[in-house]
PDB file of N, CA and C in Angstrom:
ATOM      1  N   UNK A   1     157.475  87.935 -64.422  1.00  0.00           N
ATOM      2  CA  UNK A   1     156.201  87.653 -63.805  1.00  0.00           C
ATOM      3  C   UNK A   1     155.880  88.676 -62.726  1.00  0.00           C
ATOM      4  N   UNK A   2     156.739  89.492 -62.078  1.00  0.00           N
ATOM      5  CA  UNK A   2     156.406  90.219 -61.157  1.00  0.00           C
ATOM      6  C   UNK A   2     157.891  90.835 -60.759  1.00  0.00           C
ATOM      7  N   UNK A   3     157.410  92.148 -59.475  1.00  0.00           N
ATOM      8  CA  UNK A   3     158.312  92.940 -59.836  1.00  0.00           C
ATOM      9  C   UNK A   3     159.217  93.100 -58.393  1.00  0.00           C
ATOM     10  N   UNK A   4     160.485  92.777 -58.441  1.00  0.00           N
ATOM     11  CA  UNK A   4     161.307  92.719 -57.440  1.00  0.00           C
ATOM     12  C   UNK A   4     161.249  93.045 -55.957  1.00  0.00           C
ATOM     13  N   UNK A   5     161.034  92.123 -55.461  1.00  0.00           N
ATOM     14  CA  UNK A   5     160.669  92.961 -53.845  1.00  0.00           C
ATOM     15  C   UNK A   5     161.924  93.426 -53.209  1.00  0.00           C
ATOM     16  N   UNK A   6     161.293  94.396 -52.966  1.00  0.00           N
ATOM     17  CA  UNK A   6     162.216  96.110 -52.423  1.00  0.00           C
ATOM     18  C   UNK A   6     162.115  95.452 -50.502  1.00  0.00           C
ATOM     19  N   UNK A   7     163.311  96.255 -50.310  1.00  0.00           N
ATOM     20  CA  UNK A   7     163.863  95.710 -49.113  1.00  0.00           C
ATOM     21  C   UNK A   7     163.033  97.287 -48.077  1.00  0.00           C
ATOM     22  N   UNK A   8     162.594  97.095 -47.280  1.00  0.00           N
ATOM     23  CA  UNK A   8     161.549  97.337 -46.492  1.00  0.00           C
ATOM     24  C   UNK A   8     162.143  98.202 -44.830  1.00  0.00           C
ATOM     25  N   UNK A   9     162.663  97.254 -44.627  1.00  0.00           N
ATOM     26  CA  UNK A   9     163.723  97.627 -43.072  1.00  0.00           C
ATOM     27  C   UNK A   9     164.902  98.716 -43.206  1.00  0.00           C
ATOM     28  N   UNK A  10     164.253  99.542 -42.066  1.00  0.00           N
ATOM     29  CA  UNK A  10     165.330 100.684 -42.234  1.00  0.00           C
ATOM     30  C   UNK A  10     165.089 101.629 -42.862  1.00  0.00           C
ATOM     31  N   UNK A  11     163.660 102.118 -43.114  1.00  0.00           N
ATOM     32  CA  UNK A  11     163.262 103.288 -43.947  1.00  0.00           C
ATOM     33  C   UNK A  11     163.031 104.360 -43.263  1.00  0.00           C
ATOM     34  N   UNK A  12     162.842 105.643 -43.066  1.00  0.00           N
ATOM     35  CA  UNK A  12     162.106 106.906 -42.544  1.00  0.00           C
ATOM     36  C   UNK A  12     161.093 107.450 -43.536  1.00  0.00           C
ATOM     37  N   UNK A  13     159.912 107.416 -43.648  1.00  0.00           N
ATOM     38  CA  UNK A  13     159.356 106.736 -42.604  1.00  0.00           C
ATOM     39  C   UNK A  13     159.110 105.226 -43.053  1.00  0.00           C
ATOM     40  N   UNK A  14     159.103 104.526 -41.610  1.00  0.00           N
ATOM     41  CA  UNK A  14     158.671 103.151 -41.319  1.00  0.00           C
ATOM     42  C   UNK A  14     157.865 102.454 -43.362  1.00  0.00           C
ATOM     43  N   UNK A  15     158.286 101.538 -43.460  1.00  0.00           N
ATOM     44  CA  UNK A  15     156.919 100.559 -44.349  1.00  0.00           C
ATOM     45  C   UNK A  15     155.619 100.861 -44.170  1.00  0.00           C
ATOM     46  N   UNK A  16     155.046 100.891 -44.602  1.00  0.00           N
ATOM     47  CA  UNK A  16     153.867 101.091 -44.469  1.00  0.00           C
ATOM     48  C   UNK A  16     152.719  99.727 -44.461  1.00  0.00           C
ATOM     49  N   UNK A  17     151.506  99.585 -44.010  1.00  0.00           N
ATOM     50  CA  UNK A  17     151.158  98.335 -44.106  1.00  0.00           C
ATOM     51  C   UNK A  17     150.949  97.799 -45.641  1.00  0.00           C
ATOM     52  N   UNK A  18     150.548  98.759 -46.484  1.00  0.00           N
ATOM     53  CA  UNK A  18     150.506  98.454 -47.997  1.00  0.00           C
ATOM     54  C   UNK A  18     151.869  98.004 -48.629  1.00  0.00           C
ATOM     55  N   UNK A  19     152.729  98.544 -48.450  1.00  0.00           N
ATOM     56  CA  UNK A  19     154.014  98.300 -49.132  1.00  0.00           C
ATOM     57  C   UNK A  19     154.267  96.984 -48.495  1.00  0.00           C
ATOM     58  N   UNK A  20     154.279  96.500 -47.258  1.00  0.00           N
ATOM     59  CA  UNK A  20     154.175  94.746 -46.749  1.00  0.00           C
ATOM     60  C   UNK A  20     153.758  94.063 -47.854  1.00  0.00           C
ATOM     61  N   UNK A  21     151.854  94.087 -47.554  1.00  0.00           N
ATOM     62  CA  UNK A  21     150.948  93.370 -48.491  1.00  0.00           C
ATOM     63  C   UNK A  21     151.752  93.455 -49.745  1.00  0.00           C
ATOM     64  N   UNK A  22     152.220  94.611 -50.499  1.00  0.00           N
ATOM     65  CA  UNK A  22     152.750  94.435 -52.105  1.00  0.00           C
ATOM     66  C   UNK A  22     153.580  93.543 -51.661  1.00  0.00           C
ATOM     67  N   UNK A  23     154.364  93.358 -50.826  1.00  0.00           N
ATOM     68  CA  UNK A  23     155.772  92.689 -50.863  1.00  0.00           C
ATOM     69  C   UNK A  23     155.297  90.798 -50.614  1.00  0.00           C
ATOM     70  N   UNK A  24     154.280  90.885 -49.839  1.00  0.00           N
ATOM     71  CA  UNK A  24     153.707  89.685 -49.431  1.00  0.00           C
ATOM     72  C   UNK A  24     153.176  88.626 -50.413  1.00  0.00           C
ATOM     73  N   UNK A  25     152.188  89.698 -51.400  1.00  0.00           N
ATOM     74  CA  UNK A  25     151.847  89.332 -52.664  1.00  0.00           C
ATOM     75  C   UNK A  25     152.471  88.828 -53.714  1.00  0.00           C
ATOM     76  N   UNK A  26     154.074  89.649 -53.704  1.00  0.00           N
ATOM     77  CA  UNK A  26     154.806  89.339 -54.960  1.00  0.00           C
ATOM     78  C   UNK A  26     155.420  88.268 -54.539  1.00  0.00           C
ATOM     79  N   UNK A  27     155.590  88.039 -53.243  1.00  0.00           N
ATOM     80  CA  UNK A  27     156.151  86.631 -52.390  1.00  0.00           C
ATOM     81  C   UNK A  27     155.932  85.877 -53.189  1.00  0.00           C
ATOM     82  N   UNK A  28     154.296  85.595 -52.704  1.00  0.00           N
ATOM     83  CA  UNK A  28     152.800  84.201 -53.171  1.00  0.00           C
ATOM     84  C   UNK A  28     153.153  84.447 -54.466  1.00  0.00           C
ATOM     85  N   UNK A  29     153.220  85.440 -55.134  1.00  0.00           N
ATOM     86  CA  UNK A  29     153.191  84.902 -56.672  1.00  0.00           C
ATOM     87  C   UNK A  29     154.309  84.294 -57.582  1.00  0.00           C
ATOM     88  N   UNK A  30     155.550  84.748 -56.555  1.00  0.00           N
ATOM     89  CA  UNK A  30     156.897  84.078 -57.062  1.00  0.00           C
ATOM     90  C   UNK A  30     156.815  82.440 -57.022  1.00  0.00           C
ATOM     91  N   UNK A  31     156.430  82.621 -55.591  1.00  0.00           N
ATOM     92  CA  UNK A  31     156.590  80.782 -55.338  1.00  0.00           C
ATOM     93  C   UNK A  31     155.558  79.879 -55.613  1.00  0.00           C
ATOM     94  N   UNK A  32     154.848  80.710 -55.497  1.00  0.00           N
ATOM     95  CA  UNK A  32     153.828  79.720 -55.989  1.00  0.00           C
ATOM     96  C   UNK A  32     153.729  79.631 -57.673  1.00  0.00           C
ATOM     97  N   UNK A  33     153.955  80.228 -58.523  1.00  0.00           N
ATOM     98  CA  UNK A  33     154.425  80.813 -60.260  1.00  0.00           C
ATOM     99  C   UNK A  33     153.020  81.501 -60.900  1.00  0.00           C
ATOM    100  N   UNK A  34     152.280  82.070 -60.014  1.00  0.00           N
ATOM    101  CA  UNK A  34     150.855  82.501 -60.601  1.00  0.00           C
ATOM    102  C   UNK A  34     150.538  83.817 -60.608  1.00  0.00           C
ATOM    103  N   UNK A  35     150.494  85.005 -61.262  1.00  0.00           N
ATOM    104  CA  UNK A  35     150.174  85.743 -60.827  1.00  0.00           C
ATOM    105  C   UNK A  35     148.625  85.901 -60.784  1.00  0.00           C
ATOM    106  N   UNK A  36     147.930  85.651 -60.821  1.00  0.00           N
ATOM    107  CA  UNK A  36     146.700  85.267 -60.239  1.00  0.00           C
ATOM    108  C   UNK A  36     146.253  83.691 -60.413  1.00  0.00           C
ATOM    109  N   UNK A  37     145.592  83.377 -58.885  1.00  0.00           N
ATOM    110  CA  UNK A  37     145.493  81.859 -58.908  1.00  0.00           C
ATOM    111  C   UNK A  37     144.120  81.767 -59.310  1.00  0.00           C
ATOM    112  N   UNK A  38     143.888  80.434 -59.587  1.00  0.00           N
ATOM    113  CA  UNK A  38     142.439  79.666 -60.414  1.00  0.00           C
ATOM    114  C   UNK A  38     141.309  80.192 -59.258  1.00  0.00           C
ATOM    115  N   UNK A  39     140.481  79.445 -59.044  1.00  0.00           N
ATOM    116  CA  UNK A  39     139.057  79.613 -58.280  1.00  0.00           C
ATOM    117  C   UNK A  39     139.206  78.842 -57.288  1.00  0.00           C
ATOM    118  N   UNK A  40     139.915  77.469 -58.000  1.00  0.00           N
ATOM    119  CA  UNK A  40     140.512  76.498 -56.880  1.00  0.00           C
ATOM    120  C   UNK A  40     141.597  76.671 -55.941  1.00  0.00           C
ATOM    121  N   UNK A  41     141.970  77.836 -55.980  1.00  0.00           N
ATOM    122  CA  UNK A  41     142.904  77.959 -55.335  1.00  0.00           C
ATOM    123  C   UNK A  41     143.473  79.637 -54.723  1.00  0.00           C
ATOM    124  N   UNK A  42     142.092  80.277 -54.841  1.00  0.00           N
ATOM    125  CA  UNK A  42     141.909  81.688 -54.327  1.00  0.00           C
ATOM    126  C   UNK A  42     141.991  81.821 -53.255  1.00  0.00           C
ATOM    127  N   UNK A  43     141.904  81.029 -52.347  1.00  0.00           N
ATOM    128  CA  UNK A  43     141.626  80.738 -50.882  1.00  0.00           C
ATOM    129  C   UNK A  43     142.591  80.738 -50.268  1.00  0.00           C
ATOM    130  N   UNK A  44     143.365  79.688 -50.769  1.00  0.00           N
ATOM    131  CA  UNK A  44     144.842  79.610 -50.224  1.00  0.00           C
ATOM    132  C   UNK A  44     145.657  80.329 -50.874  1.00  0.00           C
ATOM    133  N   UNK A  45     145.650  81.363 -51.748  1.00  0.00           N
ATOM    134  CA  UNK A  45     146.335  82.071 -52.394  1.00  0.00           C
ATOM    135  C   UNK A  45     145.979  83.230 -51.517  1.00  0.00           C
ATOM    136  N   UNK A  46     145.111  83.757 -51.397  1.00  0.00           N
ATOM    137  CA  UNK A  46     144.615  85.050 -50.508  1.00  0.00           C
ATOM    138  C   UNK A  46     145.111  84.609 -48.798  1.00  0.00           C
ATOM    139  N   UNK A  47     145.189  83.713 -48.630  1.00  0.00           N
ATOM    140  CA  UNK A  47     145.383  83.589 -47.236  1.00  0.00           C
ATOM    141  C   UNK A  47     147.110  83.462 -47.127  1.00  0.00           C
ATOM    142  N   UNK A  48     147.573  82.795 -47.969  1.00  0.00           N
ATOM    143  CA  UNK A  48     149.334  82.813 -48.238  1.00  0.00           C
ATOM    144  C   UNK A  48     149.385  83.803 -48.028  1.00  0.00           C
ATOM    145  N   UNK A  49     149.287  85.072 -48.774  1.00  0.00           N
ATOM    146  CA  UNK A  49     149.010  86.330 -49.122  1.00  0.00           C
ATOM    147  C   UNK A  49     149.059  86.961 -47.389  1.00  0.00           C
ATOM    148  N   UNK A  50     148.182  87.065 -46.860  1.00  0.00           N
ATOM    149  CA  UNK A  50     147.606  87.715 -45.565  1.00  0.00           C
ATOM    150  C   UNK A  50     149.153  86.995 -44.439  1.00  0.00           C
ATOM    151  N   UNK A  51     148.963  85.970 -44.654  1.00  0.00           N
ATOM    152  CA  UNK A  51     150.122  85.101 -43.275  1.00  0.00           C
ATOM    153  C   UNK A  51     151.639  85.420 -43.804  1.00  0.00           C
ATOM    154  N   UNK A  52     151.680  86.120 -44.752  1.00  0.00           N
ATOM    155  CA  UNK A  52     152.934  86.808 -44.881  1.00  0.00           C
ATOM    156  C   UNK A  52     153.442  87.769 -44.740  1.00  0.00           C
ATOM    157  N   UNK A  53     152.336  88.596 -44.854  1.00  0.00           N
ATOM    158  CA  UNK A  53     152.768  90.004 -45.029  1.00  0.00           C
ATOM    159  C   UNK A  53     152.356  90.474 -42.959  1.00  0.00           C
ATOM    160  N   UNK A  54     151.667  89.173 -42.401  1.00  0.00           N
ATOM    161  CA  UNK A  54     151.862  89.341 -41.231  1.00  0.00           C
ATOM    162  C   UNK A  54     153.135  88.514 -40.810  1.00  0.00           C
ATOM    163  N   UNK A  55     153.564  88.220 -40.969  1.00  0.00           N
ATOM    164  CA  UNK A  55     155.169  87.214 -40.377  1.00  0.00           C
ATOM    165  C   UNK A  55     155.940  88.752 -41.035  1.00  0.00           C
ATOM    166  N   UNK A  56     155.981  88.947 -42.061  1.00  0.00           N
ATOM    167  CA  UNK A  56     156.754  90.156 -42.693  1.00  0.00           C
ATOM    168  C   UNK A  56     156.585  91.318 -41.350  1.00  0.00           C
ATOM    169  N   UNK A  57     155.632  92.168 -41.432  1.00  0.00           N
ATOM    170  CA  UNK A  57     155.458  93.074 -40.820  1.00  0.00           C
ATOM    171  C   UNK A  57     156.052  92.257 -39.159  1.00  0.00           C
ATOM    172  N   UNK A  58     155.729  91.438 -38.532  1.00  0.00           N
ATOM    173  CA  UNK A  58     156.468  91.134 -37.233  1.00  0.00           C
ATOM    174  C   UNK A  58     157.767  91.251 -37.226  1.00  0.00           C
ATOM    175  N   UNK A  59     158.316  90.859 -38.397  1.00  0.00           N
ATOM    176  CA  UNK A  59     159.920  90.529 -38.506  1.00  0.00           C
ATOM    177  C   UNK A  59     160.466  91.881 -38.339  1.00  0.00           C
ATOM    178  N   UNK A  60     159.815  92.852 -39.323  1.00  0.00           N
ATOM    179  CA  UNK A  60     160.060  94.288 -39.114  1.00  0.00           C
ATOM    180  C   UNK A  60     159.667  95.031 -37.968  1.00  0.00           C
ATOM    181  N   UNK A  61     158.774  94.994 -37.430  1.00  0.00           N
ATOM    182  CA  UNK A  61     158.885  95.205 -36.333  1.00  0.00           C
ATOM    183  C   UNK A  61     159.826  95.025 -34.927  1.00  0.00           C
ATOM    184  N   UNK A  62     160.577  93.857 -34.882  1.00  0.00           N
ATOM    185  CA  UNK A  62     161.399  92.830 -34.245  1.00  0.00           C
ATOM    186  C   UNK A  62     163.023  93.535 -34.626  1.00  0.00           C
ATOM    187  N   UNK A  63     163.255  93.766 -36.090  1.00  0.00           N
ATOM    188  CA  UNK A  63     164.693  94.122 -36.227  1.00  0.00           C
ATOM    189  C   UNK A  63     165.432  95.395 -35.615  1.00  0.00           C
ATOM    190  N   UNK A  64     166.080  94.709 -35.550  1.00  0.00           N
ATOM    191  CA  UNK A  64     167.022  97.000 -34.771  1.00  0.00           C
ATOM    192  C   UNK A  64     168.570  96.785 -35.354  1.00  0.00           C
ATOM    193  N   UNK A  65     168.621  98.353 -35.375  1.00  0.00           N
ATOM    194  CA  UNK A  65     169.787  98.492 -36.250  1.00  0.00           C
ATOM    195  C   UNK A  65     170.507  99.473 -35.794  1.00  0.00           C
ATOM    196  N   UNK A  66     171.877  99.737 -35.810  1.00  0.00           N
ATOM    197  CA  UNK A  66     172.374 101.094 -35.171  1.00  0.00           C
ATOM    198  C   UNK A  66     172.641 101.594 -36.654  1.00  0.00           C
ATOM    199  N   UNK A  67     172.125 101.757 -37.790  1.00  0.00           N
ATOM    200  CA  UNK A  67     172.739 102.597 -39.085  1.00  0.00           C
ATOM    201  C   UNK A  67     171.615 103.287 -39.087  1.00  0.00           C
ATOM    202  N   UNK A  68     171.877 104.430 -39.612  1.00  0.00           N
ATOM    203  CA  UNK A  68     170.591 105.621 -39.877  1.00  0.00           C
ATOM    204  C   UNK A  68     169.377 105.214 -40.727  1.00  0.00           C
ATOM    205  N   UNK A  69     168.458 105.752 -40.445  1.00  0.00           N
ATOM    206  CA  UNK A  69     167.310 105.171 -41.062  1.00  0.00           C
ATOM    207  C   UNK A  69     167.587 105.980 -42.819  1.00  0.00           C
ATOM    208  N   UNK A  70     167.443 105.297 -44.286  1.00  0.00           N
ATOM    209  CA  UNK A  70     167.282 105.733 -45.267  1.00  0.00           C
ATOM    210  C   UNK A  70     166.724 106.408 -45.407  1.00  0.00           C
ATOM    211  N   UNK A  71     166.706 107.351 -46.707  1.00  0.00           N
ATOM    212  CA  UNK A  71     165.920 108.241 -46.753  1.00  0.00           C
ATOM    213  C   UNK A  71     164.966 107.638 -48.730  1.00  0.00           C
ATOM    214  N   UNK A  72     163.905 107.204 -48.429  1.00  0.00           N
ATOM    215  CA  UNK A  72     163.414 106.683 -49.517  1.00  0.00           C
ATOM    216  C   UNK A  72     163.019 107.285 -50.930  1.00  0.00           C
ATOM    217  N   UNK A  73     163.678 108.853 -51.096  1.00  0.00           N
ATOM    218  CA  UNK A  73     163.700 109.360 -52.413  1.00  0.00           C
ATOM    219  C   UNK A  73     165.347 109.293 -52.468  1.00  0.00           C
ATOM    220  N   UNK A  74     166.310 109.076 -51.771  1.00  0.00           N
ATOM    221  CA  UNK A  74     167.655 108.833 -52.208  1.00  0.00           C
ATOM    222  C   UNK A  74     167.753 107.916 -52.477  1.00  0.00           C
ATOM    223  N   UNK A  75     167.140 106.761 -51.933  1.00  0.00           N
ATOM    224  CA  UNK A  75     167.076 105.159 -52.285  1.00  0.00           C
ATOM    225  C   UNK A  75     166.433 105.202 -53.531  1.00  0.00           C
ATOM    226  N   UNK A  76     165.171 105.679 -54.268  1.00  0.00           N
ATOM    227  CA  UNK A  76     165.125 105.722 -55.551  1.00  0.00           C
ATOM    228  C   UNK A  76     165.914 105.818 -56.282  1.00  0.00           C
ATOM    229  N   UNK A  77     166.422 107.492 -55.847  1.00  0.00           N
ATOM    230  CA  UNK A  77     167.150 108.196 -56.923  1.00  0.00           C
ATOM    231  C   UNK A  77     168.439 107.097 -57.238  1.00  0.00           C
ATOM    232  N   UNK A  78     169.277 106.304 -56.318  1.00  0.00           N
ATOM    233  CA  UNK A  78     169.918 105.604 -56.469  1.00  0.00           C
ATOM    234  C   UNK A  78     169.859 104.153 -57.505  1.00  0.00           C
ATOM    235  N   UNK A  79     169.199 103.371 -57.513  1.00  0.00           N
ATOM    236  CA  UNK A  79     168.076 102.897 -57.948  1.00  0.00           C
ATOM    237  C   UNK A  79     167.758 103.018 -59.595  1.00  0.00           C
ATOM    238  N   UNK A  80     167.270 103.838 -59.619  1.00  0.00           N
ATOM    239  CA  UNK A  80     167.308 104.757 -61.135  1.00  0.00           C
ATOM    240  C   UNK A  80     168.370 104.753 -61.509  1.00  0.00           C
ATOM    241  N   UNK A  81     169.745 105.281 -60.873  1.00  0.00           N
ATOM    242  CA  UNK A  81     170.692 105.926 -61.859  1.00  0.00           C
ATOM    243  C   UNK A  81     171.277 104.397 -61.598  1.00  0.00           C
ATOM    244  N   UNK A  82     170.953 103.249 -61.078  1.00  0.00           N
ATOM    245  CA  UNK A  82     171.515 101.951 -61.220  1.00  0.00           C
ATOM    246  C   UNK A  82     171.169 101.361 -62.656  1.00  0.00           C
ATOM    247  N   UNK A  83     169.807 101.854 -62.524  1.00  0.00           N
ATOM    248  CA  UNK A  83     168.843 101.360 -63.591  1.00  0.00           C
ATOM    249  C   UNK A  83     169.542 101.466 -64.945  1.00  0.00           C
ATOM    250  N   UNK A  84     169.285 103.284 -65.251  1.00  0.00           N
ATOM    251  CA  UNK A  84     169.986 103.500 -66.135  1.00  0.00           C
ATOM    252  C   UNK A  84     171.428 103.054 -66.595  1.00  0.00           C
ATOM    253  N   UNK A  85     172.141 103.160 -65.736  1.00  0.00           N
ATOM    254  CA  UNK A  85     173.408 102.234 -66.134  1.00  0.00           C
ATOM    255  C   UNK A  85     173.337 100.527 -66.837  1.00  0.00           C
ATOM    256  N   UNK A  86     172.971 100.261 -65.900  1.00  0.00           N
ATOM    257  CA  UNK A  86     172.577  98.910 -66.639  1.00  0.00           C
ATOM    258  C   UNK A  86     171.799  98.366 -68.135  1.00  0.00           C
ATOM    259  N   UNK A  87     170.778  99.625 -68.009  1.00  0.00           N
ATOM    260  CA  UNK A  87     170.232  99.335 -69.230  1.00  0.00           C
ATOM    261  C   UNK A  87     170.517 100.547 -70.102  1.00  0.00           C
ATOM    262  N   UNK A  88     171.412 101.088 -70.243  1.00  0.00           N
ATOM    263  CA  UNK A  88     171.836 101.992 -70.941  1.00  0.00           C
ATOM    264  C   UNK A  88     170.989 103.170 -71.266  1.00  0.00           C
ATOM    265  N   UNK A  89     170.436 103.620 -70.542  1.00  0.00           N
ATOM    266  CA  UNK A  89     169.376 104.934 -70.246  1.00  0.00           C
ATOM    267  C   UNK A  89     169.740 105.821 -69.725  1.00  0.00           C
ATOM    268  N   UNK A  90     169.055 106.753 -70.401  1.00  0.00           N
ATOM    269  CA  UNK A  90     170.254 108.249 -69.966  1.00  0.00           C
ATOM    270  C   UNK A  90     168.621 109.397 -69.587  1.00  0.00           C
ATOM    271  N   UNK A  91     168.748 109.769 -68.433  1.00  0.00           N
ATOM    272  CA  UNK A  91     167.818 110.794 -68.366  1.00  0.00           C
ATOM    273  C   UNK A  91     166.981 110.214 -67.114  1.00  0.00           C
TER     274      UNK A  91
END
């Protein structure tokens, strides 16, 4: 139904406010099981949506860490060659 939310804290550079919202979104759509909600329920789906990805972004803001900040094309590249292993993909 949707696609794994990626861990956020500890990047160089910082999250960005979009990458939150994606993360906020895939939240609402996990728990709630919709990836898009009815008419009846756009409202509180868009607003779930918004009050998360602001509690999200505070939390990140709030954390501190003494480990080096990642570097987010090694975290891909890592990632990938996880990928591939697992699903038997080569390249």
């Amino acid at each position: 139904m949707c696609r794994n939310i990626r861990q956020l804290h500890n990047f160089e550079p910082p999250a960005t406010s979009e990458e939150v919202a994606a993360a906020a979104l895939q939240y609402v759509r996990k728990v709630s099981g919709a990836t898009r909600p009815s008419q009846a329920n756009a409202e509180a789906f868009a607003r779930a949506v918004e009050e998360v990805a602001e509690v999200t972004q505070r939390l990140l803001d709030a954390l501190v860490t003494a480990a080096p900040p990642k570097d987010r094309e090694v975290e891909a590249t890592k990632a990938r060659a996880r990928a591939a292993e697992r699903y038997g993909r080569t390249g």
